[in-house]
C-alpha atoms as a PDB file:
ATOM      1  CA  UNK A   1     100.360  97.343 106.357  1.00  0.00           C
ATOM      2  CA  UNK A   2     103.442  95.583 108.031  1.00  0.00           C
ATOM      3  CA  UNK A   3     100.321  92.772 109.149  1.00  0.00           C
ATOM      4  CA  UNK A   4      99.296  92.474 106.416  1.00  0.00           C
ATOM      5  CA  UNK A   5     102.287  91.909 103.880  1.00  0.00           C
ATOM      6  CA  UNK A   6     103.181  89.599 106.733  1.00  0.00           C
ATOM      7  CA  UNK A   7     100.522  87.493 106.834  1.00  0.00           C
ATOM      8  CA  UNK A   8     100.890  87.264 102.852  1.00  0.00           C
ATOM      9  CA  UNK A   9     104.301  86.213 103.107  1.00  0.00           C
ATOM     10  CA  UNK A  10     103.395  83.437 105.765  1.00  0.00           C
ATOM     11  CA  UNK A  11     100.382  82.215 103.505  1.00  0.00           C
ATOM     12  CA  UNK A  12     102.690  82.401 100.359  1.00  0.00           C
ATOM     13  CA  UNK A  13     104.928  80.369 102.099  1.00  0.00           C
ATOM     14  CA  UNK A  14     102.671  77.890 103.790  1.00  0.00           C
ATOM     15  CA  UNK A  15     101.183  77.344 100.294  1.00  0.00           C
ATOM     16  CA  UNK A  16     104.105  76.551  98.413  1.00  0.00           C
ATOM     17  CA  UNK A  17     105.521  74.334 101.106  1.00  0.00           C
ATOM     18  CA  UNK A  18     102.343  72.157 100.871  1.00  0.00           C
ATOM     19  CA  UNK A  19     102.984  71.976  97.070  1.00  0.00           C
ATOM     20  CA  UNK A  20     106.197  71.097  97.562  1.00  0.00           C
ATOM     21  CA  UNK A  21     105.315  68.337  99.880  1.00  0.00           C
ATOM     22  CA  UNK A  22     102.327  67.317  97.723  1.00  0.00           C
ATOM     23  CA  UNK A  23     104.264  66.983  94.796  1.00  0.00           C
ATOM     24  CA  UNK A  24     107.750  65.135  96.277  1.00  0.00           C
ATOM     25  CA  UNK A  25     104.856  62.122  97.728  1.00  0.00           C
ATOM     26  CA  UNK A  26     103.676  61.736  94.066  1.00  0.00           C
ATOM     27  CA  UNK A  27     107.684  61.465  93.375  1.00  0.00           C
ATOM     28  CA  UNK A  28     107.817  58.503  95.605  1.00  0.00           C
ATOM     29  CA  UNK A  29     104.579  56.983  94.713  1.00  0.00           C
ATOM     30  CA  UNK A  30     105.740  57.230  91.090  1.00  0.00           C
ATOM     31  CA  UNK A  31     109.534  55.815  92.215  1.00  0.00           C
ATOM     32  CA  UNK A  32     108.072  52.852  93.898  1.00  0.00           C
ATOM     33  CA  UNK A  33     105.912  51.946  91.459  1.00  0.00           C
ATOM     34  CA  UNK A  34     108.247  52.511  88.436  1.00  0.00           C
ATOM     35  CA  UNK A  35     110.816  50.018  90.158  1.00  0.00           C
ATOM     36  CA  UNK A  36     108.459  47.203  91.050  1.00  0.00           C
ATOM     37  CA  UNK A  37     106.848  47.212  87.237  1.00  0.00           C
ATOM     38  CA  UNK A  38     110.934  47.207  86.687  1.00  0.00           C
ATOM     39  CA  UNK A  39     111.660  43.970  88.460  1.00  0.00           C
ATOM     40  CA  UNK A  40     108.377  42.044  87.686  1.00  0.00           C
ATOM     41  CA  UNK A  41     108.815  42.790  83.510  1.00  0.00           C
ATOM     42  CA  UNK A  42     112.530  40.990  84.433  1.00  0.00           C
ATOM     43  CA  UNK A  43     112.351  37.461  83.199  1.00  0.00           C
ATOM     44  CA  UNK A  44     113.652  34.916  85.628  1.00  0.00           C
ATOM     45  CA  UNK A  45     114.015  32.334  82.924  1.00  0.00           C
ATOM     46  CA  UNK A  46     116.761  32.913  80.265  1.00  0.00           C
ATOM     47  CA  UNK A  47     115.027  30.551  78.105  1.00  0.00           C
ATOM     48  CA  UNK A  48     114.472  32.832  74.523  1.00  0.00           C
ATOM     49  CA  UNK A  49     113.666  31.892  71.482  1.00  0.00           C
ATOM     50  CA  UNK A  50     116.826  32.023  69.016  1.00  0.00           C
ATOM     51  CA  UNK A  51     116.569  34.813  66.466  1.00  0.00           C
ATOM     52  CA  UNK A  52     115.882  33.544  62.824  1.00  0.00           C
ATOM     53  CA  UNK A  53     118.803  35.410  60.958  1.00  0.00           C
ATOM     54  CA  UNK A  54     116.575  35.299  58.122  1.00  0.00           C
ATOM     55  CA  UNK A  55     113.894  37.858  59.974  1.00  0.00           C
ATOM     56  CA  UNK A  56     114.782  41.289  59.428  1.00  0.00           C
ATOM     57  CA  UNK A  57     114.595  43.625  62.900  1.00  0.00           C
ATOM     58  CA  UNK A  58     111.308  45.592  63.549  1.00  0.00           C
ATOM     59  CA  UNK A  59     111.711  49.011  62.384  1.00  0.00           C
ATOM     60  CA  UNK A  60     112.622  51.852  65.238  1.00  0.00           C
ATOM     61  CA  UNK A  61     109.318  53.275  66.600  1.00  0.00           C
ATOM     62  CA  UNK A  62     109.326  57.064  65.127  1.00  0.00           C
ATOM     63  CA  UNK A  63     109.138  59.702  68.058  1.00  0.00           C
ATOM     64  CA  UNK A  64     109.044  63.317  67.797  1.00  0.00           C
ATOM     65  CA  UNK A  65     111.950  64.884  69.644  1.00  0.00           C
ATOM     66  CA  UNK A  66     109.468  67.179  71.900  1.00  0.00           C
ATOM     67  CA  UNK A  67     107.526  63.387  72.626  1.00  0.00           C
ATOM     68  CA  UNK A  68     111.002  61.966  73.472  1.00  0.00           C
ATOM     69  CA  UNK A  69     112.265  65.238  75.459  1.00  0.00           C
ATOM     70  CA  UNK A  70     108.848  64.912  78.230  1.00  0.00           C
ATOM     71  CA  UNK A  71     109.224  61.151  78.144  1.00  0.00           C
ATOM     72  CA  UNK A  72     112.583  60.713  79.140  1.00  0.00           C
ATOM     73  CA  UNK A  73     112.521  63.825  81.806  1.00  0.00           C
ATOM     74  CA  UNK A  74     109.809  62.100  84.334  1.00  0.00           C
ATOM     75  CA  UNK A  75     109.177  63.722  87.611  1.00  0.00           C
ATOM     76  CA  UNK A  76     111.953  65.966  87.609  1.00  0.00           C
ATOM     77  CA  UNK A  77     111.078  67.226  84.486  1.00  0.00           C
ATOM     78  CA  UNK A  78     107.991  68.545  85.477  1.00  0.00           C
ATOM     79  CA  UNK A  79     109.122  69.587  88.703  1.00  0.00           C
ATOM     80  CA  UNK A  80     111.669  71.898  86.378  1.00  0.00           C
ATOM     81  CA  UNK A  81     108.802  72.929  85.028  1.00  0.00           C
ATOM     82  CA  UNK A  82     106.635  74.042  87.132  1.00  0.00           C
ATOM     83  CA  UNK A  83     109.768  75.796  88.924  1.00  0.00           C
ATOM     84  CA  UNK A  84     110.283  77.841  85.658  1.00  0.00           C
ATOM     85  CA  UNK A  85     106.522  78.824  85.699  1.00  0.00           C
ATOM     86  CA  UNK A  86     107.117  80.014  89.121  1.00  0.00           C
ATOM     87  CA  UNK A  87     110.498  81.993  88.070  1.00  0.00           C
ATOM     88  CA  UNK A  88     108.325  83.717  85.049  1.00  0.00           C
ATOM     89  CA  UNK A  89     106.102  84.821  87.740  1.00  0.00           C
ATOM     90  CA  UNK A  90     108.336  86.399  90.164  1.00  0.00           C
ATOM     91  CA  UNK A  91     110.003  87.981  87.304  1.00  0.00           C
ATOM     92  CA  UNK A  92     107.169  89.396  86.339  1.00  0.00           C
ATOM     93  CA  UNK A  93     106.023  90.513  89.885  1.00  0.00           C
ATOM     94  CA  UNK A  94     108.979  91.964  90.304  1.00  0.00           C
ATOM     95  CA  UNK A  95     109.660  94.156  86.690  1.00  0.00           C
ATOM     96  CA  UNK A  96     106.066  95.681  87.601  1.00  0.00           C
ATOM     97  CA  UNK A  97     106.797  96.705  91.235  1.00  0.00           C
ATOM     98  CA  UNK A  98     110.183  97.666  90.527  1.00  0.00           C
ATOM     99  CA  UNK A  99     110.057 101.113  88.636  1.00  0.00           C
ATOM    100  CA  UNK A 100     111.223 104.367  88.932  1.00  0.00           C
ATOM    101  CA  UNK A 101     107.520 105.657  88.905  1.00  0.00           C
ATOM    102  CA  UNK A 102     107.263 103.385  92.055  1.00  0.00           C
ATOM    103  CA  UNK A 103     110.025 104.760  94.171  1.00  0.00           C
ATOM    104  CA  UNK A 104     110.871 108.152  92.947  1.00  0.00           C
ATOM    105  CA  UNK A 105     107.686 109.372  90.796  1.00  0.00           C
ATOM    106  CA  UNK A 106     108.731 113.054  89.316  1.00  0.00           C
ATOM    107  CA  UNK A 107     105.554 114.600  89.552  1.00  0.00           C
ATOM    108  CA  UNK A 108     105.145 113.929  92.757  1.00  0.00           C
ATOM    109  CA  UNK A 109     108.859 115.020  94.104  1.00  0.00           C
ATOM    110  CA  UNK A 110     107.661 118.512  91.943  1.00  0.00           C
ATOM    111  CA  UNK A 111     104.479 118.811  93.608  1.00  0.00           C
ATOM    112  CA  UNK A 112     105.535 118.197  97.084  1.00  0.00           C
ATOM    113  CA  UNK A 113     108.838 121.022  96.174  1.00  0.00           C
ATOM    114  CA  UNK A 114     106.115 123.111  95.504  1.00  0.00           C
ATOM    115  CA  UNK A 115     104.345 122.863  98.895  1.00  0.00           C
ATOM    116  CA  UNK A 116     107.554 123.392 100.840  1.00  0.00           C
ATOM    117  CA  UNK A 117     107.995 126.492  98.869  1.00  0.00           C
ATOM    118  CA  UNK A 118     104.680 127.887  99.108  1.00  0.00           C
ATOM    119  CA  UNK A 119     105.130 127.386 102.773  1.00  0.00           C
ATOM    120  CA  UNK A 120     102.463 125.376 102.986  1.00  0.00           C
ATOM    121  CA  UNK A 121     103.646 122.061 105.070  1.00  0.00           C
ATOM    122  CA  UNK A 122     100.472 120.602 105.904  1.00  0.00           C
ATOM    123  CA  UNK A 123      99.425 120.017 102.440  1.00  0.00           C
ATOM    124  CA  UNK A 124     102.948 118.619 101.601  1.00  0.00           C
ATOM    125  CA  UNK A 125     102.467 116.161 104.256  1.00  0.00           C
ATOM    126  CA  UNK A 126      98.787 115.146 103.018  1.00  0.00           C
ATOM    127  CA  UNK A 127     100.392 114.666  99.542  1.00  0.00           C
ATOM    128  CA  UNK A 128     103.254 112.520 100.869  1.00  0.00           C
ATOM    129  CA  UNK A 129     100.474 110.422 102.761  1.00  0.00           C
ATOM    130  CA  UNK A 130      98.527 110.039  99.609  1.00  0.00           C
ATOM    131  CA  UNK A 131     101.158 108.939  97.661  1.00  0.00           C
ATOM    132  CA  UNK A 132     102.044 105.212  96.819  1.00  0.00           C
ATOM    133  CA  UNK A 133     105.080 105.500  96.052  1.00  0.00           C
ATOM    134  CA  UNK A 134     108.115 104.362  98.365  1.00  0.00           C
ATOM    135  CA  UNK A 135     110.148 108.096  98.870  1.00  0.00           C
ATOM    136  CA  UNK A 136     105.788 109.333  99.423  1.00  0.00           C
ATOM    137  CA  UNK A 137     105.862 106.626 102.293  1.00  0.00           C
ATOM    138  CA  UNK A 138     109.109 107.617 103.826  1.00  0.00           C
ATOM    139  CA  UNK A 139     108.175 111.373 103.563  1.00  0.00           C
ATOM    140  CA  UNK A 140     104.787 110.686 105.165  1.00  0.00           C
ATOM    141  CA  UNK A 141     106.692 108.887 107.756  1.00  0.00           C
ATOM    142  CA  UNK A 142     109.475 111.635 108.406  1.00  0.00           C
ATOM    143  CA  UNK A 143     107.178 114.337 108.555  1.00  0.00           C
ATOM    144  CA  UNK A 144     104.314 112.689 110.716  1.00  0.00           C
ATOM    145  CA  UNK A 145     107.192 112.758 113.806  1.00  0.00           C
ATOM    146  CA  UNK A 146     108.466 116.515 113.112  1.00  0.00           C
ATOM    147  CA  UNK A 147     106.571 117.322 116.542  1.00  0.00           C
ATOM    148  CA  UNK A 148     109.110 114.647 118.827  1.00  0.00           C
ATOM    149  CA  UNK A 149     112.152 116.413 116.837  1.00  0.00           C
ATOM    150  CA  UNK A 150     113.782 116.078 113.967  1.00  0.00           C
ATOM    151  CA  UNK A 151     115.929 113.130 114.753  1.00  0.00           C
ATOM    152  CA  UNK A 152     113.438 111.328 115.403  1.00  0.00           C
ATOM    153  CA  UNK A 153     111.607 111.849 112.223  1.00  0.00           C
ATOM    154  CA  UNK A 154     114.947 110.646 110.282  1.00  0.00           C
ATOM    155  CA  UNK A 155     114.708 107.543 112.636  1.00  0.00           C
ATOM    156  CA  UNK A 156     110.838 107.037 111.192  1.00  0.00           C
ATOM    157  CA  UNK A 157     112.080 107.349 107.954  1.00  0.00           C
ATOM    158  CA  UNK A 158     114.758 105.144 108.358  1.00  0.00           C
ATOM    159  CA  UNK A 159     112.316 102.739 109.919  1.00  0.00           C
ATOM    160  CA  UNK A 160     110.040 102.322 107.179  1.00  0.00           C
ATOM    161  CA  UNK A 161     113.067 102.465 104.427  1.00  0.00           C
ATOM    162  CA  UNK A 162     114.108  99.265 106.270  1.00  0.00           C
ATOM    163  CA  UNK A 163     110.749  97.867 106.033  1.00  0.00           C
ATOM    164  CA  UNK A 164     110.219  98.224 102.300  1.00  0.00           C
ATOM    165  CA  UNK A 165     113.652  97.422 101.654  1.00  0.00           C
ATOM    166  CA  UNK A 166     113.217  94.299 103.423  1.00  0.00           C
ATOM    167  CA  UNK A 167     110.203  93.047 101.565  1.00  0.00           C
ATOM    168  CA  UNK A 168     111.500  93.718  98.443  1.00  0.00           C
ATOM    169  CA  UNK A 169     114.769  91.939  98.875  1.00  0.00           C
ATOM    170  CA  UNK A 170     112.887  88.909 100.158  1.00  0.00           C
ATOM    171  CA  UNK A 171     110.926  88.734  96.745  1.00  0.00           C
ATOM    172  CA  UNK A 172     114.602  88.855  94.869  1.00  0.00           C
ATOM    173  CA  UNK A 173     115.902  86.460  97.359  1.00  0.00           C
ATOM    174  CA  UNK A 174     113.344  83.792  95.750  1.00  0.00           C
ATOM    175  CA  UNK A 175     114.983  84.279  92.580  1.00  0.00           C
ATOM    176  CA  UNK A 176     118.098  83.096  94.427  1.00  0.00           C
ATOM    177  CA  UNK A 177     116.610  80.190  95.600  1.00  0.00           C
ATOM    178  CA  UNK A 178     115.143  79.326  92.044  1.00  0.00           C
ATOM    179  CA  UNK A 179     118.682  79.415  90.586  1.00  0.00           C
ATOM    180  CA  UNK A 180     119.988  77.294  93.177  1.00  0.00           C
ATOM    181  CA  UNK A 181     116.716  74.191  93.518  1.00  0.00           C
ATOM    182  CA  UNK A 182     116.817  74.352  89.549  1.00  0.00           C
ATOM    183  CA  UNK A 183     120.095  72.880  89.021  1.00  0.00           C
ATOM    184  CA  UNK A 184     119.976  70.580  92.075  1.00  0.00           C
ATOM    185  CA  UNK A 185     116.591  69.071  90.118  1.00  0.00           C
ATOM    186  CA  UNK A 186     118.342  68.507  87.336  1.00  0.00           C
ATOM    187  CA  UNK A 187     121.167  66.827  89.077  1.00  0.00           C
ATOM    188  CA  UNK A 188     118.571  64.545  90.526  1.00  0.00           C
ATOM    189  CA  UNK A 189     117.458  63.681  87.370  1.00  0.00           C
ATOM    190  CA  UNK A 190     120.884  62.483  86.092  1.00  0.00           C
ATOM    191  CA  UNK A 191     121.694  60.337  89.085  1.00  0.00           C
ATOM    192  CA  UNK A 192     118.070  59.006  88.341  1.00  0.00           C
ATOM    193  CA  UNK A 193     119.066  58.406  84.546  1.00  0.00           C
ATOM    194  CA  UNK A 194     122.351  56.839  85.007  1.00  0.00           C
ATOM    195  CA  UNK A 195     120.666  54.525  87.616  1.00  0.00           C
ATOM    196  CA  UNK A 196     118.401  53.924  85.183  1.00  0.00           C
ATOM    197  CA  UNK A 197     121.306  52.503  83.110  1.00  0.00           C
ATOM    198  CA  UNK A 198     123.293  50.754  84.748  1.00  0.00           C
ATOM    199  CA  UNK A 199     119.912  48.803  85.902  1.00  0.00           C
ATOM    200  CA  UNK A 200     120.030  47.776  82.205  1.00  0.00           C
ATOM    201  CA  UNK A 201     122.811  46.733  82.318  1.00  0.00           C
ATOM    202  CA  UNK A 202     122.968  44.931  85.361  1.00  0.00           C
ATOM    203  CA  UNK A 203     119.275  42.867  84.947  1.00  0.00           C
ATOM    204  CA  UNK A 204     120.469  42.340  81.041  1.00  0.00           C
ATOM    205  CA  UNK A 205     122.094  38.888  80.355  1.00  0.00           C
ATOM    206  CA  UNK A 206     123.571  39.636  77.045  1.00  0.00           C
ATOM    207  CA  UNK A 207     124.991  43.453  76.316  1.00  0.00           C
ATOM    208  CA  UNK A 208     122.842  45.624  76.095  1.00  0.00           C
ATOM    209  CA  UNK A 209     122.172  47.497  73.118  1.00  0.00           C
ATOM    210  CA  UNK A 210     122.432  51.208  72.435  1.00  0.00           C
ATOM    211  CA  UNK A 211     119.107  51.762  72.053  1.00  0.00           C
ATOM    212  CA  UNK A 212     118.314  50.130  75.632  1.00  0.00           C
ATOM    213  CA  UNK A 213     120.370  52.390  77.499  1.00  0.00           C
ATOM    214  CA  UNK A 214     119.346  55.269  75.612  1.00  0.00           C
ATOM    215  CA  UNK A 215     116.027  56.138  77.673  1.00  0.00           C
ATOM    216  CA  UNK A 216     118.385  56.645  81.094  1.00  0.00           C
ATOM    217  CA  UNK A 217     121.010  58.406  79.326  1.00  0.00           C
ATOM    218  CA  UNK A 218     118.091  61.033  77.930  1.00  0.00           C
ATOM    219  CA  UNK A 219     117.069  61.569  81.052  1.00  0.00           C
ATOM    220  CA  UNK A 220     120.250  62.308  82.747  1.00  0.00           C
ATOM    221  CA  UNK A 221     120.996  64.884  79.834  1.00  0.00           C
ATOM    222  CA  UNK A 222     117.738  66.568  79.387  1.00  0.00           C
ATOM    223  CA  UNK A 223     117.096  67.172  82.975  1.00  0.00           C
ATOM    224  CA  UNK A 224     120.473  68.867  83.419  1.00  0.00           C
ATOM    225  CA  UNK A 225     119.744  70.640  80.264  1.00  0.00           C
ATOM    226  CA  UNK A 226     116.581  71.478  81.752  1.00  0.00           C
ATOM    227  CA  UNK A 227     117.508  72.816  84.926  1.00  0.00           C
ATOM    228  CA  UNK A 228     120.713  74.705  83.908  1.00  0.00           C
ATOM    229  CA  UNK A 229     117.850  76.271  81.305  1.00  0.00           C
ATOM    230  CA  UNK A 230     116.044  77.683  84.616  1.00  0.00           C
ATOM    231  CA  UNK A 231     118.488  78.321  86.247  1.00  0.00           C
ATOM    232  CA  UNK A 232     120.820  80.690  84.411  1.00  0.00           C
ATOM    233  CA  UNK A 233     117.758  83.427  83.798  1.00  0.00           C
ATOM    234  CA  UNK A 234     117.221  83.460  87.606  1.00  0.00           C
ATOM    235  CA  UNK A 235     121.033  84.587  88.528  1.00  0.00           C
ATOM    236  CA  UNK A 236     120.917  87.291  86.107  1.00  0.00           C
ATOM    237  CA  UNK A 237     117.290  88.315  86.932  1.00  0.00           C
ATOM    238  CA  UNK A 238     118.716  88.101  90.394  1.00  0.00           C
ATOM    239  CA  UNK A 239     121.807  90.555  89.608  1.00  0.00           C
ATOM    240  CA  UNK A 240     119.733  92.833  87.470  1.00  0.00           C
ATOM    241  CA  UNK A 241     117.091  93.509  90.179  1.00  0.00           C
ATOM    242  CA  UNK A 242     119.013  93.559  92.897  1.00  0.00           C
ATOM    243  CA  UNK A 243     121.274  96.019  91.435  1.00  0.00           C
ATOM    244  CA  UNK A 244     117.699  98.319  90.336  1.00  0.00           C
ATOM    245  CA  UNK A 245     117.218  98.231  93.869  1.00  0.00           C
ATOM    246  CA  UNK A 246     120.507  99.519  95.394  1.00  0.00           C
ATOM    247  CA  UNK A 247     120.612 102.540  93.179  1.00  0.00           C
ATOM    248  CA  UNK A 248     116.590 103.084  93.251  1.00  0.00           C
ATOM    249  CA  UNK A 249     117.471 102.964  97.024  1.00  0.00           C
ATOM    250  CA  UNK A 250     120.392 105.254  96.788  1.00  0.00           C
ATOM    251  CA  UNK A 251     118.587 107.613  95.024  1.00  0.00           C
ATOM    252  CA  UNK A 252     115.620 107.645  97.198  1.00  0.00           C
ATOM    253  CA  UNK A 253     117.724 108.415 100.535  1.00  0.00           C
ATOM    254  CA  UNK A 254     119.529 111.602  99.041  1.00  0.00           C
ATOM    255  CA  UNK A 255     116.378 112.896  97.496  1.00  0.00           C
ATOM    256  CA  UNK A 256     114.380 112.327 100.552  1.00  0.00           C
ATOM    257  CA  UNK A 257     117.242 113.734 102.630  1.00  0.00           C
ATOM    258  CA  UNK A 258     117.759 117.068 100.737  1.00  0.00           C
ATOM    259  CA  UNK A 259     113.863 117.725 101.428  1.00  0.00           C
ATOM    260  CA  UNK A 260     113.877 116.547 105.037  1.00  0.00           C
ATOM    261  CA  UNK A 261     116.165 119.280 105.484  1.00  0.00           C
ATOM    262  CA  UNK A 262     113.660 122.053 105.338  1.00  0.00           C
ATOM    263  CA  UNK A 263     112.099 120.694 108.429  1.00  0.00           C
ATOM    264  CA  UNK A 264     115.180 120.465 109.942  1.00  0.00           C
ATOM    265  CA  UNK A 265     115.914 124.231 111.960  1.00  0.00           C
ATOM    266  CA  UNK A 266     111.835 124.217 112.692  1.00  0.00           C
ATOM    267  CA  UNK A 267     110.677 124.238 115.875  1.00  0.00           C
ATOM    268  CA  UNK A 268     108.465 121.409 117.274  1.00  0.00           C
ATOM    269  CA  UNK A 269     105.093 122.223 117.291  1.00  0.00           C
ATOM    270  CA  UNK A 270     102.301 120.383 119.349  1.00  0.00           C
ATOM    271  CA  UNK A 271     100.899 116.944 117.688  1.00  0.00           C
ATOM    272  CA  UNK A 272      96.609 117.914 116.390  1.00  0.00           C
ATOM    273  CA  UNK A 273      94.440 115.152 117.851  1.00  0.00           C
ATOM    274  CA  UNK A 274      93.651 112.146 116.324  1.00  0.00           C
ATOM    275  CA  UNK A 275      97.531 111.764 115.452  1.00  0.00           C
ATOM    276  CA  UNK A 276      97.925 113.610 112.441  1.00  0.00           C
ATOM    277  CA  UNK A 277     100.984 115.124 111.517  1.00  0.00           C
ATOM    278  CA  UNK A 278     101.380 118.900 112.890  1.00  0.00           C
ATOM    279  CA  UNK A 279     101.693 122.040 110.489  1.00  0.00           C
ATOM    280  CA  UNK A 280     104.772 122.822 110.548  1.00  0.00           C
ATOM    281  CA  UNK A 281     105.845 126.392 111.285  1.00  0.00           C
ATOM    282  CA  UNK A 282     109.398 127.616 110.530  1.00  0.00           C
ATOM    283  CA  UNK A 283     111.246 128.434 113.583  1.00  0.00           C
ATOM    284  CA  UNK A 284     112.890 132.050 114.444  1.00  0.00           C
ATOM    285  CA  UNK A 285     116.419 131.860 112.529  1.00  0.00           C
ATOM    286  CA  UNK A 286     119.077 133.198 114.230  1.00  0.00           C
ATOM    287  CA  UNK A 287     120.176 136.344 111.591  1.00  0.00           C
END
């Protein structure tokens, strides 16, 4: 299992890595070519036709505000984007995976209190192995060392408490990472849009009007908008979840403790082939 959620993690990785690559090359190819059509609409001539006061001005091309709201964000609008479809994903992901039915199913922690009561260890252990949840795994785990002693079945469960901890907290961790590239996209965008600008201004021989500055201005604002919008759900998705986990965690160690310690005065008994867990018997109790 450890294989193979690692080799998912290094493919999810790889993959997203290429994307990120793939998509920061269209970002230049767009940059570069957005700046030379820039320079070669310039006019080098200053020579213009004088307005006739007597013509009235061409009437302000209507634009919805959702047309206006893509247009002006560009590249990093849409890298925004696709970052938020990513954070509704791993939101998601995460919501399903983290339940109590996941770590600390009741019918289970009945049915395995059961076993232990009836005496009947072996079938407690099976149960724990069957199970899918994460205080089933840790069980599974304790119990299959009882025959080496009982510290070292704590250090098995310990072991793979560590491991499952560990993968979850690296799915929150993205999260993280969303609420800190979302904001630094957007801040990209303004510098972008106030370049944008002062371009106007600086290639414009007369002053510019309002409405000539207003495309870099909208893109400054809306990308900030934008990313600040992405961002703020993945910090508090980030605190929520990560807070599910410590007391999901919490719970799971005291539970699985207070059951461990029915093992914990038995004797070791010798390991059945094939590496299954041993039967275990209760020792002789000192009266």
């Amino acid at each position: 299992m450890k294989g193979i959620e690692l080799n998912r993690a290094t493919g999810l990785g790889s993959f997203w890595w290429m994307a990120l690559a793939t998509i920061l090359c269209v970002f230049v190819m767009d940059g570069l070519q957005s700046t030379s059509t820039a320079f070669a609409q310039d006019d080098p001539a200053p020579a213009a036709k004088a307005a006739d006061p007597a013509e009235k001005p061409a009437a302000p091309q209507k634009e919805s505000f959702l047309a206006w709201m893509i247009r002006a964000s560009g590249i990093f609008g849409f890298l925004i984007m696709l970052v938020s479809f990513v954070l509704v994903a791993i939101i998601m992901m995460i919501g399903l995976q983290l339940r109590r039915d996941n770590y600390l199913p009741a019918s289970f922690i009945e049915q395995f209190e059961q076993r232990l009561q009836a005496k009947d260890y072996q079938g407690a252990y099976e149960a724990a192995k069957g199970s899918d949840s994460f205080i089933g795994r840790i069980l599974a785990a304790g119990m299959g060392r009882l025959s080496r002693g009982f510290e070292e079945a704590e250090a098995g469960m310990q072991e793979v408490g560590e491991d499952e901890t560990m993968a979850m907290e690296h799915k929150i961790g993205y999260l993280a990472l969303i609420g800190s590239v979302a904001p630094m996209l957007g801040l990209l965008g303004t510098v972008q849009g106030m370049v944008l600008s002062f371009q106007v201004i600086a290639t414009s021989t007369i002053s510019p009007k309002p409405a000539e500055l207003a495309d870099g201005i909208a893109t400054a604002l809306f990308t900030t908008l934008e990313g600040l919008t992405v961002a703020i759900p993945a910090i508090i998705f980030y605190a929520l979840f990560k807070n599910r986990l410590a007391r999901f965690l919490m719970e799971c160690g005291f539970v699985a403790g207070n059951l461990m310690k029915n093992f914990q005065n038995m004797s070791k008994a010798p390991a059945k082939a094939g590496g299954a867990a041993p039967a275990a018997a209760p020792a002789n109790r000192a009266e």
